[in-house]
Protein backbone atom coordinates (compact mmCIF):
# COMPACT_ATOMS: atom_id res chain seq x y z
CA UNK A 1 -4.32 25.27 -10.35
CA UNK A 2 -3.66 28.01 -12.70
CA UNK A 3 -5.63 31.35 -13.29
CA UNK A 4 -6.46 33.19 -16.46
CA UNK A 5 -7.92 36.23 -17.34
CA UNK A 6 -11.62 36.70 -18.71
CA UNK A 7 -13.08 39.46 -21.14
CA UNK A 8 -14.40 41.82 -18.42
CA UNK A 9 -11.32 41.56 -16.70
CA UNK A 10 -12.02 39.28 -14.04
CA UNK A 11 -9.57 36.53 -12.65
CA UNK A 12 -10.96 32.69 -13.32
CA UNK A 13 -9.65 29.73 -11.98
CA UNK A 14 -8.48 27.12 -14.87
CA UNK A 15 -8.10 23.30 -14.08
CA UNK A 16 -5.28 21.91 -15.20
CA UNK A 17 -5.26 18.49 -17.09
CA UNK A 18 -4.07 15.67 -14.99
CA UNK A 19 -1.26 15.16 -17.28
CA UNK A 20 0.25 18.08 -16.20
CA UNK A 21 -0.03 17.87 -12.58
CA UNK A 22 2.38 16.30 -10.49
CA UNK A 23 1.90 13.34 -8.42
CA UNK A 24 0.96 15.38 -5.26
CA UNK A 25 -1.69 17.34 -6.84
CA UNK A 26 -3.21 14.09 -8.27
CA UNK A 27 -3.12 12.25 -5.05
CA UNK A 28 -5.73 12.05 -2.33
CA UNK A 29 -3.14 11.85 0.25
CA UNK A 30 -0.39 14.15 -0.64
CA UNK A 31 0.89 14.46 3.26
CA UNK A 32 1.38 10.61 3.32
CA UNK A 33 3.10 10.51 0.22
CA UNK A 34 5.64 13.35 1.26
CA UNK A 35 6.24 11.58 3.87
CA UNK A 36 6.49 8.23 1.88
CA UNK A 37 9.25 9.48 0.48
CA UNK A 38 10.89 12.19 2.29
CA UNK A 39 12.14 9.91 4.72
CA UNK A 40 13.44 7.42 2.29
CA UNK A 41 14.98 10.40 1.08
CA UNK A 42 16.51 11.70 4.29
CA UNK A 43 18.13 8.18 4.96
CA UNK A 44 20.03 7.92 1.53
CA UNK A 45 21.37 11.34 1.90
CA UNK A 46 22.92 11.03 5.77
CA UNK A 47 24.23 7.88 4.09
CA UNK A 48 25.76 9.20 0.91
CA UNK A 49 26.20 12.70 1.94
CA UNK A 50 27.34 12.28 5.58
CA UNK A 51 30.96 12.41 5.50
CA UNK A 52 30.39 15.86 3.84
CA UNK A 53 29.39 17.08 7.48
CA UNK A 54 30.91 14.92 10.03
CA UNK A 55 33.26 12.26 10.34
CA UNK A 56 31.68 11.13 13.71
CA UNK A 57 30.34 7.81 12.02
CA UNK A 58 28.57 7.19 15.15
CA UNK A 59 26.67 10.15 14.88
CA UNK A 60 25.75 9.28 11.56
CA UNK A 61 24.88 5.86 12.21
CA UNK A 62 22.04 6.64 15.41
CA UNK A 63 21.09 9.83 12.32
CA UNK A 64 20.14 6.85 9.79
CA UNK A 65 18.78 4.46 11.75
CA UNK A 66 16.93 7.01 13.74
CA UNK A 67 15.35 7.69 10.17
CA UNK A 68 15.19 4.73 8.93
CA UNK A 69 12.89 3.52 11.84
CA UNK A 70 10.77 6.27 11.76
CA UNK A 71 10.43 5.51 7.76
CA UNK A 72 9.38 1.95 8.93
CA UNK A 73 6.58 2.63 11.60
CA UNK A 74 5.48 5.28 9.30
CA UNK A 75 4.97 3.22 5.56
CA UNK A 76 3.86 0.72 8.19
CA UNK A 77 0.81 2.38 10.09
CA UNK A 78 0.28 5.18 8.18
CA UNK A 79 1.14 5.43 4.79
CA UNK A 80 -0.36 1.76 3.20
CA UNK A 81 -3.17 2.94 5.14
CA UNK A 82 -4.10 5.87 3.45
CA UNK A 83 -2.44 5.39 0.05
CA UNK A 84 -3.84 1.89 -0.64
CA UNK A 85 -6.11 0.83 2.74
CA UNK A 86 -3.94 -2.28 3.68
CA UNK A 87 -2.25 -2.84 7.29
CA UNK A 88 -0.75 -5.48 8.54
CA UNK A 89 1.29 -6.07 11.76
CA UNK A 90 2.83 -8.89 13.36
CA UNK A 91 1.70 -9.86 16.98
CA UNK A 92 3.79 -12.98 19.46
CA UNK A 93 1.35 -15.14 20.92
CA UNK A 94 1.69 -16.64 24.40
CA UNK A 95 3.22 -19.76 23.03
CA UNK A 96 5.76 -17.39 21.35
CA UNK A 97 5.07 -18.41 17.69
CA UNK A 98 4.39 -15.07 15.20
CA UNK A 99 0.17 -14.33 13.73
CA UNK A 100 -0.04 -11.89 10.93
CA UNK A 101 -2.34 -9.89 10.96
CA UNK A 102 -3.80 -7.46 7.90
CA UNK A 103 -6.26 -5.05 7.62
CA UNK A 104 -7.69 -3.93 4.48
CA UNK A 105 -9.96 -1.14 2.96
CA UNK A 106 -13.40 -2.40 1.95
CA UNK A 107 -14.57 -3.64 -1.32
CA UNK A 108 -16.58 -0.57 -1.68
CA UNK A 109 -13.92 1.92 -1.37
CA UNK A 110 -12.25 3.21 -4.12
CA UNK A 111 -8.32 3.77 -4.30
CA UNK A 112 -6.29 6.76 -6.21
CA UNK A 113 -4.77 5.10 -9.10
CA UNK A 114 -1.66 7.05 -9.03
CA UNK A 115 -0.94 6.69 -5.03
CA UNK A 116 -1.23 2.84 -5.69
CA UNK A 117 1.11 3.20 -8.41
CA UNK A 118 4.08 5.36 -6.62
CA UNK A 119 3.14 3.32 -3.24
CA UNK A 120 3.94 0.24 -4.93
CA UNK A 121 6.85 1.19 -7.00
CA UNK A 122 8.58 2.95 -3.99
CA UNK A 123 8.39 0.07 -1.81
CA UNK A 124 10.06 -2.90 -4.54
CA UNK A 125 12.47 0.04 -5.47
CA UNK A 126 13.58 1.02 -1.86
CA UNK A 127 14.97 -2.45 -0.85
CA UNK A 128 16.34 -2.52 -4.01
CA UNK A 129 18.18 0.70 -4.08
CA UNK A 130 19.88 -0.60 -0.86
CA UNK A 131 20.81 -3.39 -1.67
CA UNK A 132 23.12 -2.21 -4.57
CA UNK A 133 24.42 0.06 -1.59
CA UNK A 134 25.32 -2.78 0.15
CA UNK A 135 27.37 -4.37 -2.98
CA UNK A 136 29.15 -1.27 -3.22
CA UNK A 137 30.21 -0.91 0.75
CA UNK A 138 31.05 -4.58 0.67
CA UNK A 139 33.09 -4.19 -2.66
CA UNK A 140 34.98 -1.14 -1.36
CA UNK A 141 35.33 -2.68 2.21
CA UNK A 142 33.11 -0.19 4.13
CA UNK A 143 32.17 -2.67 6.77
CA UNK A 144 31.01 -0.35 8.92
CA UNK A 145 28.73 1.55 6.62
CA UNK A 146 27.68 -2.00 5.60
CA UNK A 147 26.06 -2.24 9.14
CA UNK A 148 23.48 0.82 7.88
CA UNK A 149 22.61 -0.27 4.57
CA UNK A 150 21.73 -4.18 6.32
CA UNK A 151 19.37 -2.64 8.37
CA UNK A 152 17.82 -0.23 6.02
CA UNK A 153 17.53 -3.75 3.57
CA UNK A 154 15.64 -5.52 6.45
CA UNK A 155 13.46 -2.88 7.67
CA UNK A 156 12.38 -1.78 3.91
CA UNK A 157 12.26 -5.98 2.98
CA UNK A 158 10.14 -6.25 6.22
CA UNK A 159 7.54 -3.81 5.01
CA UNK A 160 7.26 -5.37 1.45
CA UNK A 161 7.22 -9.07 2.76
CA UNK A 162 4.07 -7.91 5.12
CA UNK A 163 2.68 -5.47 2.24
CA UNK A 164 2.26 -8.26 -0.47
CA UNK A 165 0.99 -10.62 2.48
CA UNK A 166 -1.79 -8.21 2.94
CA UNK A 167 -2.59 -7.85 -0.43
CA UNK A 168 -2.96 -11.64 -1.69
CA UNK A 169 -4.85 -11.75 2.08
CA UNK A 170 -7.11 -8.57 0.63
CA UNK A 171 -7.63 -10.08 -2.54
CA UNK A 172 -8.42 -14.16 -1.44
CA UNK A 173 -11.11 -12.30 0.77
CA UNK A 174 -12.72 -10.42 -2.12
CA UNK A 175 -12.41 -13.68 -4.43
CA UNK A 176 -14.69 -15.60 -1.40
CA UNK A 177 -16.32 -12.70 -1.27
CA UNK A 178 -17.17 -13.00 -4.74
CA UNK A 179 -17.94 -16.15 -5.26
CA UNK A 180 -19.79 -16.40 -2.16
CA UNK A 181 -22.09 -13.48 -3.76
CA UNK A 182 -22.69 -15.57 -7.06
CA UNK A 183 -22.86 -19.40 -5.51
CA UNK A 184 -26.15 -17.10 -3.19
CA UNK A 185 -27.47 -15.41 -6.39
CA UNK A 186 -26.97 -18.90 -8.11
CA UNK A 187 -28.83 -21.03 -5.15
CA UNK A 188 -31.36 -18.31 -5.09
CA UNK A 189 -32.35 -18.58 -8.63
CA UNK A 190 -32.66 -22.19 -8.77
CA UNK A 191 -34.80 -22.28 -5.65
CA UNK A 192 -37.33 -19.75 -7.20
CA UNK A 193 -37.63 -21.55 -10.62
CA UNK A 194 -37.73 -24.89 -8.81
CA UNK A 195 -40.84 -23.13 -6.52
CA UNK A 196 -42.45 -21.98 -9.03
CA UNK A 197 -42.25 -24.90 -11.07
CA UNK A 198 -43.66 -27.21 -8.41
CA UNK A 199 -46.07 -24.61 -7.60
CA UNK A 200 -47.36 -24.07 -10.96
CA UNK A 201 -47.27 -27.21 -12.50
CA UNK A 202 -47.46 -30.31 -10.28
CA UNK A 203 -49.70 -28.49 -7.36
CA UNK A 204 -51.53 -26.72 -9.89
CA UNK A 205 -52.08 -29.74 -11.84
CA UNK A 206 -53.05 -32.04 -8.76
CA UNK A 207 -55.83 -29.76 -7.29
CA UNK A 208 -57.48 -29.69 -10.99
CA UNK A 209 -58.12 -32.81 -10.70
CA UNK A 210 -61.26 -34.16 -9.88
């Protein structure tokens, strides 16, 4: 928002194109995409930046997988929630085989283009990003440090195997959803012609007779 000066003197308020505003002012949900990424962000730097601090690599270990975790639970329940209305969790039945289960916004309900877009693109590029992290600490024999960036690849894999789940689960239901719409519209068209038809021609015709 950006303010500009009329005639008289008065101050006026002066929207600004959405070219020019950043992904946060665009978005609908700009606390759950901070948070989208600030954690992400957190994580890299304790991983990168670490040994700047401390060389307790204990201490930094519990510091990234602390965050990492929290970054899991949170793109998890919260942010594909509110950035793109999909959920999905996994839950052990009594036999002990795995159900998925997904939730997803309805039909009706619109979504903000651009937190799609950077919801999307952050969760391929995270598991990405870490997994050229893991080249490099296996290349340059950080084993230990290797232990940090597997986890961060499984919990950030985890979350995109159960995101695109959710989403060819969202979309198969709108497809029957769809089609279940038009084969009703369909059926109910053909039954009205085929009533009138009869109605109008053959029981018309058969009571005219005399």
């Amino acid at each position: 928002m950006s303010y500009q000066a009329a005639p008289d003197g008065t101050v006026v308020d002066v929207e600004q194109p959405q070219s020019q505003q950043n992904m946060f002012q665009v978005s609908s949900h700009p606390i759950a995409l901070l948070f989208l990424i600030l954690f992400k962000c957190i994580a890299l730097a304790i991983y990168l930046l670490g040994n700047f601090f401390t060389n307790n690599f204990i201490l930094l270990f519990v510091l990234c997988v602390l965050v990492l975790a929290v970054d899991f639970w949170t793109v998890k329940n919260i942010s594909g929630r509110l950035l793109v209305g999909l959920r999905w969790w996994n839950e052990v039945r009594e036999d002990g085989t795995n159900e998925w289960i997904f939730e997803s916004r309805d039909l009706s309900i619109p979504v903000n283009t651009s937190d799609s877009r950077i919801f999307w693109t952050v969760l391929y590029g995270t598991p990405v990003i870490w997994s050229l992290l893991a080249i490099a600490a296996f290349f340059s024999l950080r084993f230990q440090w290797l232990l940090i960036v597997i986890i961060a690849v499984l919990l950030s894999a985890a979350n995109l195997i159960g995101y695109q789940r959710c989403d060819k689960d969202q979309k198969r239901r709108w497809n029957q959803l769809a089609n279940g719409s038009s084969g009703s519209l369909v059926s109910g068209m053909v039954s009205g012609l085929m009533s009138n038809a009869i109605t109008s021609g053959f029981v018309g015709r058969f009571f005219s007779r005399g």
